[in-house]
C-alpha atoms as a PDB file:
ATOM      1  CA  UNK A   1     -56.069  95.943 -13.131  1.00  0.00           C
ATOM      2  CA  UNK A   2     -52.976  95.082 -14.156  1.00  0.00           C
ATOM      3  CA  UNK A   3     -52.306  92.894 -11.954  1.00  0.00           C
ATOM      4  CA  UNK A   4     -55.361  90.804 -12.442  1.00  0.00           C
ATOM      5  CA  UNK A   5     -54.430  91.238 -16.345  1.00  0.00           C
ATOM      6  CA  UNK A   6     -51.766  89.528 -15.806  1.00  0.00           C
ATOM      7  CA  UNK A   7     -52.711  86.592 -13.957  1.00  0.00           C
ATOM      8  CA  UNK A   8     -55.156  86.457 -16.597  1.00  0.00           C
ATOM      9  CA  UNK A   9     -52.244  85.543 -18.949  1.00  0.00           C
ATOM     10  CA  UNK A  10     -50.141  84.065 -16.772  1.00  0.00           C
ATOM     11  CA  UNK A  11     -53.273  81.381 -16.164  1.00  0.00           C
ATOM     12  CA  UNK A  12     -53.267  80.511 -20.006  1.00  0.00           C
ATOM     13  CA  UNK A  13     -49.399  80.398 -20.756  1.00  0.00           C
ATOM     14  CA  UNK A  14     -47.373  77.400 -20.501  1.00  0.00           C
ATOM     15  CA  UNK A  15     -45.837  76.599 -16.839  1.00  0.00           C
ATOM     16  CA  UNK A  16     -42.514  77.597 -17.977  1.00  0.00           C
ATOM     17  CA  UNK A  17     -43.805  80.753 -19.399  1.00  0.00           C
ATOM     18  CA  UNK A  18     -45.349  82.008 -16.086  1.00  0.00           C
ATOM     19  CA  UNK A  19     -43.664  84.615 -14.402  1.00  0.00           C
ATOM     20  CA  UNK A  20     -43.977  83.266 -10.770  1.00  0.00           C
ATOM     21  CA  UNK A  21     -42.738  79.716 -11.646  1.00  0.00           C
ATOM     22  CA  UNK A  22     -39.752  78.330 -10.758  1.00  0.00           C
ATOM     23  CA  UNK A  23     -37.887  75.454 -12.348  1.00  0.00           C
ATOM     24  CA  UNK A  24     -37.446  72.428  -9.893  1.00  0.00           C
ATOM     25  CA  UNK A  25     -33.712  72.059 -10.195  1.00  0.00           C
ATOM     26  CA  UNK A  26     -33.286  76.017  -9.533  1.00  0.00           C
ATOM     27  CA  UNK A  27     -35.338  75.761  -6.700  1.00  0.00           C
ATOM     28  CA  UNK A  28     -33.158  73.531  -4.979  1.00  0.00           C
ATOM     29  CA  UNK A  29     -29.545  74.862  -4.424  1.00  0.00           C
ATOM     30  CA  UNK A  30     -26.820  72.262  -2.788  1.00  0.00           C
ATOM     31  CA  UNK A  31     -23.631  73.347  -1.799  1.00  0.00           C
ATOM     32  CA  UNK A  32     -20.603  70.529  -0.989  1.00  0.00           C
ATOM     33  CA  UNK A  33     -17.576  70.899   0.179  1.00  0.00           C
ATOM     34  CA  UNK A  34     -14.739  69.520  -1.566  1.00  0.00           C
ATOM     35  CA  UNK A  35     -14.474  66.874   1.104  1.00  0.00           C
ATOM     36  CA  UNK A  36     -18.419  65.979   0.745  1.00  0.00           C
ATOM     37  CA  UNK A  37     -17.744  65.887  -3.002  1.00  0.00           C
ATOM     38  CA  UNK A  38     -14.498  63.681  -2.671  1.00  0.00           C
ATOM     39  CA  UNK A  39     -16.434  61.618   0.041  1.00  0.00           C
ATOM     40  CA  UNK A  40     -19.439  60.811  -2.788  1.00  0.00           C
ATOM     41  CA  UNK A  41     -16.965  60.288  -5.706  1.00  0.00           C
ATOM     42  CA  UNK A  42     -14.904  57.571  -3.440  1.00  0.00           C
ATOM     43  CA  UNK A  43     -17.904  55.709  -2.506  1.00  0.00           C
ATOM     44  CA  UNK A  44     -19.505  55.693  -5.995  1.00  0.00           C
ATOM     45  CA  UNK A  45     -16.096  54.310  -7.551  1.00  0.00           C
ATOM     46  CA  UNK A  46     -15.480  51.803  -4.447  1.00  0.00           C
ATOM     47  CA  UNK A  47     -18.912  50.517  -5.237  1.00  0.00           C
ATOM     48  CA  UNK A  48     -17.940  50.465  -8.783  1.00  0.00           C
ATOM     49  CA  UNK A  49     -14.712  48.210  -8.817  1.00  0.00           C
ATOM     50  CA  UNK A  50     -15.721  46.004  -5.817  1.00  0.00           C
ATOM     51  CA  UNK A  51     -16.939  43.435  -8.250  1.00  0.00           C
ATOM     52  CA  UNK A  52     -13.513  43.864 -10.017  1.00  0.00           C
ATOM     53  CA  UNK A  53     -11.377  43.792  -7.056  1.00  0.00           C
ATOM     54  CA  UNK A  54     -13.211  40.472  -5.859  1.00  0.00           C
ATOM     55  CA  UNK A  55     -12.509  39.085  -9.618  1.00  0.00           C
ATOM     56  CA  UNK A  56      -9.004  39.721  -9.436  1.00  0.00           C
ATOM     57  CA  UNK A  57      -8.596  38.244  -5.845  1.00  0.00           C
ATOM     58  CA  UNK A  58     -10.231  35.170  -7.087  1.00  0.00           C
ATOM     59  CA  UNK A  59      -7.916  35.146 -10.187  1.00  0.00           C
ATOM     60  CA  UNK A  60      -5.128  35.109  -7.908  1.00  0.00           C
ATOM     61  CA  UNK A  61      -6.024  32.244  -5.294  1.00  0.00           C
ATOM     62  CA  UNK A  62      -6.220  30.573  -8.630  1.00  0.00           C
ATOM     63  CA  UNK A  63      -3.401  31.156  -9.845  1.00  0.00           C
ATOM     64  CA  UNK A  64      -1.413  30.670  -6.664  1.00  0.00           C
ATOM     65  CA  UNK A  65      -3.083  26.892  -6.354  1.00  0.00           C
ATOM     66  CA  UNK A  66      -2.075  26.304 -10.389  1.00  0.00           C
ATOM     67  CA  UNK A  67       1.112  27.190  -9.311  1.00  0.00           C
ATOM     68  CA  UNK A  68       1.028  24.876  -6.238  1.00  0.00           C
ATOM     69  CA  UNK A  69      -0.101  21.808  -9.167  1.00  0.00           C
ATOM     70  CA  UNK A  70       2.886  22.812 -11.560  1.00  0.00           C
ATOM     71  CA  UNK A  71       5.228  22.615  -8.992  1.00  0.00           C
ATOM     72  CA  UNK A  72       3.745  19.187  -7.781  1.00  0.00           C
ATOM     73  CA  UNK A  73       3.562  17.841 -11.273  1.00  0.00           C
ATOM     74  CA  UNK A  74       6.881  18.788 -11.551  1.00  0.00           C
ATOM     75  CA  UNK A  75       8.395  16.916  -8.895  1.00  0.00           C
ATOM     76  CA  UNK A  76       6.371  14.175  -9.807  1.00  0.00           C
ATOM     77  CA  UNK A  77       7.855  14.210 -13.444  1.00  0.00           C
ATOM     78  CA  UNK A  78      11.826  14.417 -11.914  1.00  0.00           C
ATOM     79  CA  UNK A  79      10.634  11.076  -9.755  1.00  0.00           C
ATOM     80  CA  UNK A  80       9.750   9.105 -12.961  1.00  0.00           C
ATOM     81  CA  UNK A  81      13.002  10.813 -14.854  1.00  0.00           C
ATOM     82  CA  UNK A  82      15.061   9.263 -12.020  1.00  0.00           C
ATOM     83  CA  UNK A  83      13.235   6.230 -12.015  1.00  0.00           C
ATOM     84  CA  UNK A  84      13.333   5.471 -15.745  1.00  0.00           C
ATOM     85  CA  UNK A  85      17.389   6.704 -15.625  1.00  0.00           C
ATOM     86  CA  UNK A  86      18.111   4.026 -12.668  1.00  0.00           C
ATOM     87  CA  UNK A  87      15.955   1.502 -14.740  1.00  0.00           C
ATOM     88  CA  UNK A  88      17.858   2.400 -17.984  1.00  0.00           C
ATOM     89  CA  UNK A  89      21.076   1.892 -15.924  1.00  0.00           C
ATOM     90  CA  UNK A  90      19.940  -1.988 -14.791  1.00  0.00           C
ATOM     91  CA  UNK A  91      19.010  -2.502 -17.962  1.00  0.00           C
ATOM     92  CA  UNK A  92      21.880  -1.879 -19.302  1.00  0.00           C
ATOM     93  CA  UNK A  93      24.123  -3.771 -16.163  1.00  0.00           C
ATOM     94  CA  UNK A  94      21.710  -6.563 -17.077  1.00  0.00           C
ATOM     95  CA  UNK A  95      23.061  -6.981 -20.857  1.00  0.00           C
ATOM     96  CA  UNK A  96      26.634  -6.133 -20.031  1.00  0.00           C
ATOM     97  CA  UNK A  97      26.578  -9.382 -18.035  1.00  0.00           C
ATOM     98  CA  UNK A  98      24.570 -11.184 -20.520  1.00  0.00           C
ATOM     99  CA  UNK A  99      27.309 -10.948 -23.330  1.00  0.00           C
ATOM    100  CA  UNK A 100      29.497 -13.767 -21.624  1.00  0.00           C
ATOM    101  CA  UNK A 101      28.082 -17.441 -21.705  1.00  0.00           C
ATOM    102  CA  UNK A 102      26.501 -17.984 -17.975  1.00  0.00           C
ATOM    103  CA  UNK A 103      26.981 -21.455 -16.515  1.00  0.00           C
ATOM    104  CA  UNK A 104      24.219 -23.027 -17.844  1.00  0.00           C
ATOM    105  CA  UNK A 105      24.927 -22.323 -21.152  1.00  0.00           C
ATOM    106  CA  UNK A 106      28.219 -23.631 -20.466  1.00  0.00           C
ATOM    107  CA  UNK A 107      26.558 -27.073 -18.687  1.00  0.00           C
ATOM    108  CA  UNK A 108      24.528 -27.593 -22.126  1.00  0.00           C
ATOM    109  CA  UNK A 109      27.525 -26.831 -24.462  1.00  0.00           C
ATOM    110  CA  UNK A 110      29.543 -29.851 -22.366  1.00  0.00           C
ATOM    111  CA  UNK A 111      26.438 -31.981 -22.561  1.00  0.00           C
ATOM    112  CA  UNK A 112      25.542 -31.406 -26.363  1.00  0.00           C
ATOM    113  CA  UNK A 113      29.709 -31.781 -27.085  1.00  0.00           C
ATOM    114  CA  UNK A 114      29.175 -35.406 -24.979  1.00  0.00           C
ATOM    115  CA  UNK A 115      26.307 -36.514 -26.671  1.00  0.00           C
ATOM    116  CA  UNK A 116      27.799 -35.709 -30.332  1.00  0.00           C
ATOM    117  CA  UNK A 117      31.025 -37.513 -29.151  1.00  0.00           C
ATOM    118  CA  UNK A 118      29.148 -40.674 -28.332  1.00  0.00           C
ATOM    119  CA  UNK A 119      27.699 -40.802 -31.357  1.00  0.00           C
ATOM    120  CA  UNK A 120      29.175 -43.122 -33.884  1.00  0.00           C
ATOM    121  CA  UNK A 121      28.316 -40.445 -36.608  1.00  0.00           C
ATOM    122  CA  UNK A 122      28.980 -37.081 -34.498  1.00  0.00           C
ATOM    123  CA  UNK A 123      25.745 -35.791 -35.675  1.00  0.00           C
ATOM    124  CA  UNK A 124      22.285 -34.700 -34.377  1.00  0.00           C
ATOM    125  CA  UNK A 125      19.216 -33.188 -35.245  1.00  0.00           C
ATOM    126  CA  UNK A 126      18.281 -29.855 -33.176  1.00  0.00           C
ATOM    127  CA  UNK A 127      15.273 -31.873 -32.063  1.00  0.00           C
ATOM    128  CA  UNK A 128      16.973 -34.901 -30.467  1.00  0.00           C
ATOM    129  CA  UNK A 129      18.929 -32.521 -29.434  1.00  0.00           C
ATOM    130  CA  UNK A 130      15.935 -30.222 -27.632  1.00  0.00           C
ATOM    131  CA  UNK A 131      14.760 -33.623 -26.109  1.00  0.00           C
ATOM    132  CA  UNK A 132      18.187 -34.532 -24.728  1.00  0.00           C
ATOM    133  CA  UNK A 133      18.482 -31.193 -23.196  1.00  0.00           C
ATOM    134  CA  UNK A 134      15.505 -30.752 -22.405  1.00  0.00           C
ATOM    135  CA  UNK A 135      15.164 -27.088 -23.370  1.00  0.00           C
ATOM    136  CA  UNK A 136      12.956 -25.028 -25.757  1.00  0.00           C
ATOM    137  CA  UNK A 137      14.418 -23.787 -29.131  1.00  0.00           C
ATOM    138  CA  UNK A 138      16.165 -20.546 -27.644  1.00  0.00           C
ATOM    139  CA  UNK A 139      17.551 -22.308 -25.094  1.00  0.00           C
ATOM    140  CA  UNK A 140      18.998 -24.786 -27.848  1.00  0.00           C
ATOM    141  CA  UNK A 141      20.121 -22.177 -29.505  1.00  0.00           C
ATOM    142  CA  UNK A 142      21.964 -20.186 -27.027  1.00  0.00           C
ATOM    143  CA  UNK A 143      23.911 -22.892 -26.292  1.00  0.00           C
ATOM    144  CA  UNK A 144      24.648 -24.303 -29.344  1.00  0.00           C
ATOM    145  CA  UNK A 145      25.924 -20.650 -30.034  1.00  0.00           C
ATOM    146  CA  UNK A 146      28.282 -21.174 -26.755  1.00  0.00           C
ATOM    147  CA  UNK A 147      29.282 -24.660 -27.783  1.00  0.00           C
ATOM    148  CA  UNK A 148      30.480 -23.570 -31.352  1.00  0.00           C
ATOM    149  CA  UNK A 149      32.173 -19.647 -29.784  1.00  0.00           C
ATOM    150  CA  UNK A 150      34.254 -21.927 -27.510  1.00  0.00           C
ATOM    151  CA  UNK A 151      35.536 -23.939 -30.526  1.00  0.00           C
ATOM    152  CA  UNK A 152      35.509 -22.279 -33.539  1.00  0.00           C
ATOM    153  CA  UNK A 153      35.692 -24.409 -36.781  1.00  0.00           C
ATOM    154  CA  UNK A 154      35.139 -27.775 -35.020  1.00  0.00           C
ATOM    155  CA  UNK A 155      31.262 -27.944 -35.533  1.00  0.00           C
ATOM    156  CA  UNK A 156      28.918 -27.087 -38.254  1.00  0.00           C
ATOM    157  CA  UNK A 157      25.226 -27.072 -39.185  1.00  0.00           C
ATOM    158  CA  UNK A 158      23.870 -28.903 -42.354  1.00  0.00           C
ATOM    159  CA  UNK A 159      20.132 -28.725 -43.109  1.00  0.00           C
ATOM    160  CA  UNK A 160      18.690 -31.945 -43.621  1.00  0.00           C
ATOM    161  CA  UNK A 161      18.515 -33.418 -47.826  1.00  0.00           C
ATOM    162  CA  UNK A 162      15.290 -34.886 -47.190  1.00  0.00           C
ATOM    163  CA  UNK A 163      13.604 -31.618 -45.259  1.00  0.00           C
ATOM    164  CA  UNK A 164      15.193 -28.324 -45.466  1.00  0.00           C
ATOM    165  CA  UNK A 165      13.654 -27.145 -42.144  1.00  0.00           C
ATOM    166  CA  UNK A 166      15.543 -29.290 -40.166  1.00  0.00           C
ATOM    167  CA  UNK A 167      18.636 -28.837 -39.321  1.00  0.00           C
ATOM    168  CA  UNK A 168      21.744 -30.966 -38.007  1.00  0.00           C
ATOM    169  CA  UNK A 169      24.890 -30.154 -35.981  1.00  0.00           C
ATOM    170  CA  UNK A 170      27.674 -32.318 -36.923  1.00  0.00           C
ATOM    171  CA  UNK A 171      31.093 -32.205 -34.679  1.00  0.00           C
ATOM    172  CA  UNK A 172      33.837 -31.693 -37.549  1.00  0.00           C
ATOM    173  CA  UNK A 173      37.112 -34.323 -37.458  1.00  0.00           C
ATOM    174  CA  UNK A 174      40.290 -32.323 -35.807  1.00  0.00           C
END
């Protein structure tokens, strides 16, 4: 009687309450070895970082080709250092050899010092004197420059009374 008493009970109490039930993570029992258990934990974390580790080797092979760019860019910027120093350096031979009167400069200074002295007045305007040369302003003036360096004190420029723009070169008496 008892026992159908209790099966009675046992019938109306909650499952955990009944004395023939088991709970279903008692009921199964697993036993690992610490090699099993190291096995599991190294495959869970390998499966854990593997995103990670193919981050960081994709991190690298960019870094390693920014690297490769630098270095390229940096040649590339020592090429155009050298190549503005060497143009620096012809610039530079260039205006050394300017500083002297050339030839031509020379040619016009004899031919503007000819023309003055066949003048009965030794004078002439800079534009008769662009026309007999045949030469732009600058040109005029570079070698007017020459003709008056290689003399010093035996020419002179007057600006015209009439109009103050132009101006005249006048060879001086000796």
């Amino acid at each position: 009687m008892i026992d159908v008493a209790s099966a009675k009970i046992n019938s109306f109490a909650p499952v955990a309450a009944q004395t023939d039930f088991v709970q279903p993570s008692e009921e199964a029992v697993f036993i690992l070895t610490s090699g099993q258990l190291h096995e599991i934990i190294t495959q869970a974390i390998e499966k854990a970082i593997q995103p990670l580790q193919d981050e960081v080797r994709d991190l690298k092979t960019t870094v390693a080709r920014q690297r490769e760019m630098i270095a390229a860019l940096q040649a590339t910027q020592d090429t155009h250092a050298d190549n503005q120093l060497i143009q620096l350096r012809l610039i530079n031979d260039l205006r050394e050899a300017k500083k002297g009167p050339g030839k031509t400069e020379i040619s016009r200074a004899d031919k503007i010092e000819k023309y003055l002295s066949s003048r009965a007045d030794h004078r002439a305007t800079f534009e008769t004197l662009k026309g007999h040369l045949g030469v732009d302003k600058d040109l005029l003036n570079d070698a007017i420059k020459t003709l008056m360096n290689s003399s010093p004190g035996r020419y002179g420029i007057t600006r015209s009374p009439g109009d103050k723009r132009k101006r005249t070169l006048i060879m001086l008496p000796k």
